[in-house]
PDB file of N, CA and C in Angstrom:
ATOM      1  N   UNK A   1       8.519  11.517  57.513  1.00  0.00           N
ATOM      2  CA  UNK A   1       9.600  12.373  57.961  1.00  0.00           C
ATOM      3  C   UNK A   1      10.768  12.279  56.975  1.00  0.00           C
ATOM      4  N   UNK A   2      11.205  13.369  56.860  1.00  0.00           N
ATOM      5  CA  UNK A   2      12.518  13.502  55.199  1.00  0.00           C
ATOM      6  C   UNK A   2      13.536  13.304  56.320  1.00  0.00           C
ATOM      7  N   UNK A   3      14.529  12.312  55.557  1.00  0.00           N
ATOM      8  CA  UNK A   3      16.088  12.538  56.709  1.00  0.00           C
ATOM      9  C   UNK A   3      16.758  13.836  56.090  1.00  0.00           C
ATOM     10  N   UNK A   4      17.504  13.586  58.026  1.00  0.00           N
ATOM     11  CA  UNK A   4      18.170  14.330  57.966  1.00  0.00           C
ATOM     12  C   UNK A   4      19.115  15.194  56.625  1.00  0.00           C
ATOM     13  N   UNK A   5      19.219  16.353  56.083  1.00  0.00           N
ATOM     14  CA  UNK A   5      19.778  16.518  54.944  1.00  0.00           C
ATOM     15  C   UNK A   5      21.055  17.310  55.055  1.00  0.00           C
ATOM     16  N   UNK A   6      21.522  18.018  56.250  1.00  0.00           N
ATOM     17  CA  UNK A   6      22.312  18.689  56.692  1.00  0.00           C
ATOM     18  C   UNK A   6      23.950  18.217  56.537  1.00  0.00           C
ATOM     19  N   UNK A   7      24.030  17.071  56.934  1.00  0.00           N
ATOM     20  CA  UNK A   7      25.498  16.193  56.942  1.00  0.00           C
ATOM     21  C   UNK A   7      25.371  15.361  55.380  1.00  0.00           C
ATOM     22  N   UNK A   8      24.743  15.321  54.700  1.00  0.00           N
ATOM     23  CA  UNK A   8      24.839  14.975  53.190  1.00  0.00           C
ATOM     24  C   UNK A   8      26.108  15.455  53.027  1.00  0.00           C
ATOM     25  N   UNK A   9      26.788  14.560  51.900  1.00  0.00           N
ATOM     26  CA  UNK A   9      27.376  15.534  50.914  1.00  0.00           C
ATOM     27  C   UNK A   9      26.761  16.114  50.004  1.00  0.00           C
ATOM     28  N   UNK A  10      27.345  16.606  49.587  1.00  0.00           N
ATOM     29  CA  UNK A  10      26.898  17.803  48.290  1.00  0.00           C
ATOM     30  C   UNK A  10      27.521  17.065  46.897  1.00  0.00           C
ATOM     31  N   UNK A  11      26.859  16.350  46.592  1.00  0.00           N
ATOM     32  CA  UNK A  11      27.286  15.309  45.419  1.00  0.00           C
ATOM     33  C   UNK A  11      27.329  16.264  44.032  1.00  0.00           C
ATOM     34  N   UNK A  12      26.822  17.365  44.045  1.00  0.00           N
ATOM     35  CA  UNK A  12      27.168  18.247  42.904  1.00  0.00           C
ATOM     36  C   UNK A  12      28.795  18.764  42.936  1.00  0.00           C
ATOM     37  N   UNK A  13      28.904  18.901  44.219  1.00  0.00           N
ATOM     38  CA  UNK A  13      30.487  19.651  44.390  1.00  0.00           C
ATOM     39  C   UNK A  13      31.539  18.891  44.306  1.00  0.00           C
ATOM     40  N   UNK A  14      30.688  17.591  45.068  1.00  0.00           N
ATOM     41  CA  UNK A  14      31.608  15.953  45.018  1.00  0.00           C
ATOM     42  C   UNK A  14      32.018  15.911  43.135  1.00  0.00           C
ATOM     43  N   UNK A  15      31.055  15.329  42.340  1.00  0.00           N
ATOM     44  CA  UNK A  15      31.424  15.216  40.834  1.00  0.00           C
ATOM     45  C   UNK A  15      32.204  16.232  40.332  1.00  0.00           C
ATOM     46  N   UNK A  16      31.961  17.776  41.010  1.00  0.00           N
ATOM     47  CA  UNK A  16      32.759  18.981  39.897  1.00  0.00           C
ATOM     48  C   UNK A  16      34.138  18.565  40.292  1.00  0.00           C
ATOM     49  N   UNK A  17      34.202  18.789  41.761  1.00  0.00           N
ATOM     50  CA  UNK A  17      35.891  18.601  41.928  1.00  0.00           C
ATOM     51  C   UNK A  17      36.488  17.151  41.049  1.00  0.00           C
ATOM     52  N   UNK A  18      35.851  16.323  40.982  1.00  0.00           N
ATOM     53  CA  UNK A  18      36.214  15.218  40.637  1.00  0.00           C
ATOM     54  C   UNK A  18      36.400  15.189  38.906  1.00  0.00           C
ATOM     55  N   UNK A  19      35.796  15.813  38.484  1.00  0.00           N
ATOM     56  CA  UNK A  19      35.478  16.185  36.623  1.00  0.00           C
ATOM     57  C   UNK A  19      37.064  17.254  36.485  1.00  0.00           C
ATOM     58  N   UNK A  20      36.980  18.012  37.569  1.00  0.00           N
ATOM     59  CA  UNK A  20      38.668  19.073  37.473  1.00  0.00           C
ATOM     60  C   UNK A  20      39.787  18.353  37.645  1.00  0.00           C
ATOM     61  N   UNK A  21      39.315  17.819  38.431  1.00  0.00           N
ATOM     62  CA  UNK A  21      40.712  16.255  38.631  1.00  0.00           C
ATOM     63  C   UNK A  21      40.708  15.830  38.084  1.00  0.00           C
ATOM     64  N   UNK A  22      39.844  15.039  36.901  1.00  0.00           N
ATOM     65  CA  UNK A  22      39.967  14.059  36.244  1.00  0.00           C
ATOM     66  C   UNK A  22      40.609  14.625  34.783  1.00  0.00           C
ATOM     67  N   UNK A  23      40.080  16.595  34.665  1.00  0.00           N
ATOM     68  CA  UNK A  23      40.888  16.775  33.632  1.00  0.00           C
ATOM     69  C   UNK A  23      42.332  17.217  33.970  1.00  0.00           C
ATOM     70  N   UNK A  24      42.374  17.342  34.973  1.00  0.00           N
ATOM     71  CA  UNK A  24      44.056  18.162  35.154  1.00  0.00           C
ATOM     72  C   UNK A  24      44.716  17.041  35.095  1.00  0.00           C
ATOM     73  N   UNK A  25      44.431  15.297  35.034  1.00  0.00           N
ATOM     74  CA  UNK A  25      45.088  14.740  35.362  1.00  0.00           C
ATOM     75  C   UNK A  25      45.569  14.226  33.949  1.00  0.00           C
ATOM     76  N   UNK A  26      44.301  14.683  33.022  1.00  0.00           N
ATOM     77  CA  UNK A  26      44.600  14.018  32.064  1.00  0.00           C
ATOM     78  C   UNK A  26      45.289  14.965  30.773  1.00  0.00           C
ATOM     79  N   UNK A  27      45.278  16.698  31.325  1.00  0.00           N
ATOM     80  CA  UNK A  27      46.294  17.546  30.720  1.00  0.00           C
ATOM     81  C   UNK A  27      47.773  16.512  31.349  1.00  0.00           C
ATOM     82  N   UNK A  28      48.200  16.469  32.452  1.00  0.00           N
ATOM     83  CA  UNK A  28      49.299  15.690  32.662  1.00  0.00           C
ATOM     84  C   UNK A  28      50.067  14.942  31.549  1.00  0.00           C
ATOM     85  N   UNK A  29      49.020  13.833  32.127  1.00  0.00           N
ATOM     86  CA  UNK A  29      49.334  12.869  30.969  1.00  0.00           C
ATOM     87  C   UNK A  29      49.337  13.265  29.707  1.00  0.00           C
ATOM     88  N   UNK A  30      48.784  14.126  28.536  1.00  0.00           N
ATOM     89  CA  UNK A  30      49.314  14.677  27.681  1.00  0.00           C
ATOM     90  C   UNK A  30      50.337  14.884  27.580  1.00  0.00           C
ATOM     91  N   UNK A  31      50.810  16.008  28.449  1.00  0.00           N
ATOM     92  CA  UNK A  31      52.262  16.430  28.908  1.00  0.00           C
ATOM     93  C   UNK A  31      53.081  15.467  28.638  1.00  0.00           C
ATOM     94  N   UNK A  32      53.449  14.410  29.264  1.00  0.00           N
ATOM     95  CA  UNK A  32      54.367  13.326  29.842  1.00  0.00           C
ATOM     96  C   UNK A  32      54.064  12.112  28.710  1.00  0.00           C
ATOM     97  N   UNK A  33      53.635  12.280  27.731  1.00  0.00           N
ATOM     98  CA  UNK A  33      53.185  11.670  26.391  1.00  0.00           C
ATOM     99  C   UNK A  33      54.147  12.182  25.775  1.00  0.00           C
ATOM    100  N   UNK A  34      53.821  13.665  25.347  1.00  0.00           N
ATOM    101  CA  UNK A  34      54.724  14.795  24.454  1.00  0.00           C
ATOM    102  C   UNK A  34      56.250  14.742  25.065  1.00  0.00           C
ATOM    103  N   UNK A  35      56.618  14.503  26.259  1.00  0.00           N
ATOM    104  CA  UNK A  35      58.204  14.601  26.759  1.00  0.00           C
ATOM    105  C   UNK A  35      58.539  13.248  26.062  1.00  0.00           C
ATOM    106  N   UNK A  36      58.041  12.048  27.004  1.00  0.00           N
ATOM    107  CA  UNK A  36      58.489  10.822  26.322  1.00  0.00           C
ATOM    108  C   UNK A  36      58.772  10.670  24.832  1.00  0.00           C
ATOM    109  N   UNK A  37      57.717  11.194  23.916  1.00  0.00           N
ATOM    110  CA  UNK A  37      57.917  11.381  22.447  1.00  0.00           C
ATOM    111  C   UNK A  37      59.203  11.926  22.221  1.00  0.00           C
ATOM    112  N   UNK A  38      59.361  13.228  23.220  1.00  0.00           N
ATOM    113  CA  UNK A  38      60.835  14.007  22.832  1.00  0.00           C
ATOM    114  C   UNK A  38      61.732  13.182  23.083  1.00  0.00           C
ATOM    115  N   UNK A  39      61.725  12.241  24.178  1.00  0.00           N
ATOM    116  CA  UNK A  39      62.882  11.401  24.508  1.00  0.00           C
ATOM    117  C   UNK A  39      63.329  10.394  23.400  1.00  0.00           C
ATOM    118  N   UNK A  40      62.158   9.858  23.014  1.00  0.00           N
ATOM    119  CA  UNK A  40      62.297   8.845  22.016  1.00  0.00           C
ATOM    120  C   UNK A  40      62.914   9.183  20.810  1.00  0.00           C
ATOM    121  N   UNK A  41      62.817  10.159  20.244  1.00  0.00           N
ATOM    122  CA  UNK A  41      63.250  11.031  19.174  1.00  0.00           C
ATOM    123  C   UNK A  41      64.634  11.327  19.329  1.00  0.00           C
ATOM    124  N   UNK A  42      64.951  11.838  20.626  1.00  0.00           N
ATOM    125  CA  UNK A  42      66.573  12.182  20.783  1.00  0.00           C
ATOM    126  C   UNK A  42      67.154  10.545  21.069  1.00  0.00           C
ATOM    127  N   UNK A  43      66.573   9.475  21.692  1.00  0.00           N
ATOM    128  CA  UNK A  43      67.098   8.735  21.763  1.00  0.00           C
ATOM    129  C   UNK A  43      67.843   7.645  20.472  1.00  0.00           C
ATOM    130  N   UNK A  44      66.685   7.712  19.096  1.00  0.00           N
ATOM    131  CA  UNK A  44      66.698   7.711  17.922  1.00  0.00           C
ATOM    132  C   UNK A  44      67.861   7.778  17.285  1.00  0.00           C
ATOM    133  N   UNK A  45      68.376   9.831  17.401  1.00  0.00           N
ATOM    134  CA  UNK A  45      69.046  10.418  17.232  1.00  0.00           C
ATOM    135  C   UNK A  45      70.309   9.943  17.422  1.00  0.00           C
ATOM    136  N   UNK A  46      70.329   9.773  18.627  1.00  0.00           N
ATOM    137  CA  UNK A  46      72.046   9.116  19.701  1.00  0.00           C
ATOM    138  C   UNK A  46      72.133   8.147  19.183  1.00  0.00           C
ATOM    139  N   UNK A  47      71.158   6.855  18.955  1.00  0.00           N
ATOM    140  CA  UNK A  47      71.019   5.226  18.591  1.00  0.00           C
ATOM    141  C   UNK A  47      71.862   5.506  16.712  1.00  0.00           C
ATOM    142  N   UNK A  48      71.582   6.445  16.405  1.00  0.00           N
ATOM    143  CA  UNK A  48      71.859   6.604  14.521  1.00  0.00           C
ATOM    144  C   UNK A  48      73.689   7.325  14.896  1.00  0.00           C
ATOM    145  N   UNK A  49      73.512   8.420  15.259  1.00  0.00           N
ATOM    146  CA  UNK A  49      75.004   8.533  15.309  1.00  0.00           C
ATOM    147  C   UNK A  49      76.123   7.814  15.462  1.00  0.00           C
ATOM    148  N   UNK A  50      75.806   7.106  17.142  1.00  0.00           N
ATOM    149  CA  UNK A  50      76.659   5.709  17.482  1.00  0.00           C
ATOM    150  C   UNK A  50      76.420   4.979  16.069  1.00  0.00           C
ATOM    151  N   UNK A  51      75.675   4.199  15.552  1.00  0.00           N
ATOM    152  CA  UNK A  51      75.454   3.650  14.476  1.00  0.00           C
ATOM    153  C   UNK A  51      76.917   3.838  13.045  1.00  0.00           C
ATOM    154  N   UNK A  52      76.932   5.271  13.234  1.00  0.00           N
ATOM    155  CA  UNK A  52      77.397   6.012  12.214  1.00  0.00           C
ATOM    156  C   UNK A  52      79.006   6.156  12.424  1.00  0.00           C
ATOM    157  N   UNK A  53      79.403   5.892  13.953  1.00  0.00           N
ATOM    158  CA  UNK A  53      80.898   5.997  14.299  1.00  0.00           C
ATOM    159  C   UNK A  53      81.611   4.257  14.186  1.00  0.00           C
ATOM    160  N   UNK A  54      82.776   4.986  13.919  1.00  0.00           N
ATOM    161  CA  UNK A  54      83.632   3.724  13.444  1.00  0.00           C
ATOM    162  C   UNK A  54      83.767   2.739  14.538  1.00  0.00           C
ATOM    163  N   UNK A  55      83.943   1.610  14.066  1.00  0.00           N
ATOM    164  CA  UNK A  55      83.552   0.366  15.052  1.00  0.00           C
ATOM    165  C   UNK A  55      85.726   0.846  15.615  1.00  0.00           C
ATOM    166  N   UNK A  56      85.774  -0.357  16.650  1.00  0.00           N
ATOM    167  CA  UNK A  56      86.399   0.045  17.388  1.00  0.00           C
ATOM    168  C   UNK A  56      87.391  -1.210  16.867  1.00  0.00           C
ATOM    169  N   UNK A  57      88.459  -1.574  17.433  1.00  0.00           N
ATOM    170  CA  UNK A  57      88.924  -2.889  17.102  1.00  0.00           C
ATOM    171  C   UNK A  57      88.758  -3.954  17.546  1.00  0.00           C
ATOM    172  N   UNK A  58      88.314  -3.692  18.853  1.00  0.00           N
ATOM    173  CA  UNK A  58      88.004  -5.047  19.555  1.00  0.00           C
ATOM    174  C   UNK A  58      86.418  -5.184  19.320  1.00  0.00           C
ATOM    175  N   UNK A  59      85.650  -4.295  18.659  1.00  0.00           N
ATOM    176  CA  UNK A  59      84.296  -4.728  18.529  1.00  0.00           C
ATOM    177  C   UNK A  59      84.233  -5.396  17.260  1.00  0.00           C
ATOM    178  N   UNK A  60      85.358  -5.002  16.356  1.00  0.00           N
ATOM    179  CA  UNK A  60      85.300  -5.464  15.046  1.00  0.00           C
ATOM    180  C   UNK A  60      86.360  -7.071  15.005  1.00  0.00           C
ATOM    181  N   UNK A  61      87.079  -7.190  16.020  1.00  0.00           N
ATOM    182  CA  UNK A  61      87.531  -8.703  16.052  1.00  0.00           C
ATOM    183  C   UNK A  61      86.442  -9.489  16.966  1.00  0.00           C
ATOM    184  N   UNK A  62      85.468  -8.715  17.222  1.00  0.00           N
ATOM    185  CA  UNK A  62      84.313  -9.497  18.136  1.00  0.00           C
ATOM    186  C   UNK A  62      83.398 -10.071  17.267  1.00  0.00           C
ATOM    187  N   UNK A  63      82.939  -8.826  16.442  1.00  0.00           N
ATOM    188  CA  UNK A  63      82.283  -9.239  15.395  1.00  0.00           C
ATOM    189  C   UNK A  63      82.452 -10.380  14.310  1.00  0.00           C
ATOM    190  N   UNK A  64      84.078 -10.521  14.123  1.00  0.00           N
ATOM    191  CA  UNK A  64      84.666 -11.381  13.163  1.00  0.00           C
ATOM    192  C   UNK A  64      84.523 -12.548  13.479  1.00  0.00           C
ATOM    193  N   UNK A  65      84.592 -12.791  15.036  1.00  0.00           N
ATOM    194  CA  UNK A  65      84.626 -14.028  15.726  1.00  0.00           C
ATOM    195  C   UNK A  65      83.364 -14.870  15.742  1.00  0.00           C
ATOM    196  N   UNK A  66      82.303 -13.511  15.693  1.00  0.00           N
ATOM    197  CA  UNK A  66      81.068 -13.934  15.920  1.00  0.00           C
ATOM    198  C   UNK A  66      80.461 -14.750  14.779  1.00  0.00           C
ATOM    199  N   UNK A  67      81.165 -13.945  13.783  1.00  0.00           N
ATOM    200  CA  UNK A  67      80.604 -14.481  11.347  1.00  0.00           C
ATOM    201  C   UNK A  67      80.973 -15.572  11.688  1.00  0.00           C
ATOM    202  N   UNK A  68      82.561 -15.958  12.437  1.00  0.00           N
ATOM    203  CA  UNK A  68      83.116 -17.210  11.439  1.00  0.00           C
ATOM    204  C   UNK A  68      82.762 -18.126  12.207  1.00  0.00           C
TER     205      UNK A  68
END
């Protein structure tokens, strides 16, 4: 006697949905790769400018304090 086959899942439909999920999830993550990159880049950006502005006076008698 073959069991019952009626209440099976359907393990073909089970894997597809699961193969669409597994790529939409991993377009995502692409995504959110490429933003972070953008972040890092502008953050770069901000980190070099500050860099580039004149120290202040009390950062520069901080600094002095710190050499000697």
């Amino acid at each position: 006697m073959l069991p019952n086959t009626d209440d099976a899942p359907d393990v073909r439909a089970i894997v597809m949905s699961l193969a669409s999920e597994a790529a939409s999830l991993d377009a995502h993550v692409r995504r959110l790769r490429e933003e972070i990159s953008g972040v890092d880049a502008r953050l770069d950006a901000v980190h070099e400018s500050l860099r580039g502005l004149p120290a202040s006076r009390s950062r520069a008698r901080a600094r002095e304090r710190s050499t000697v």
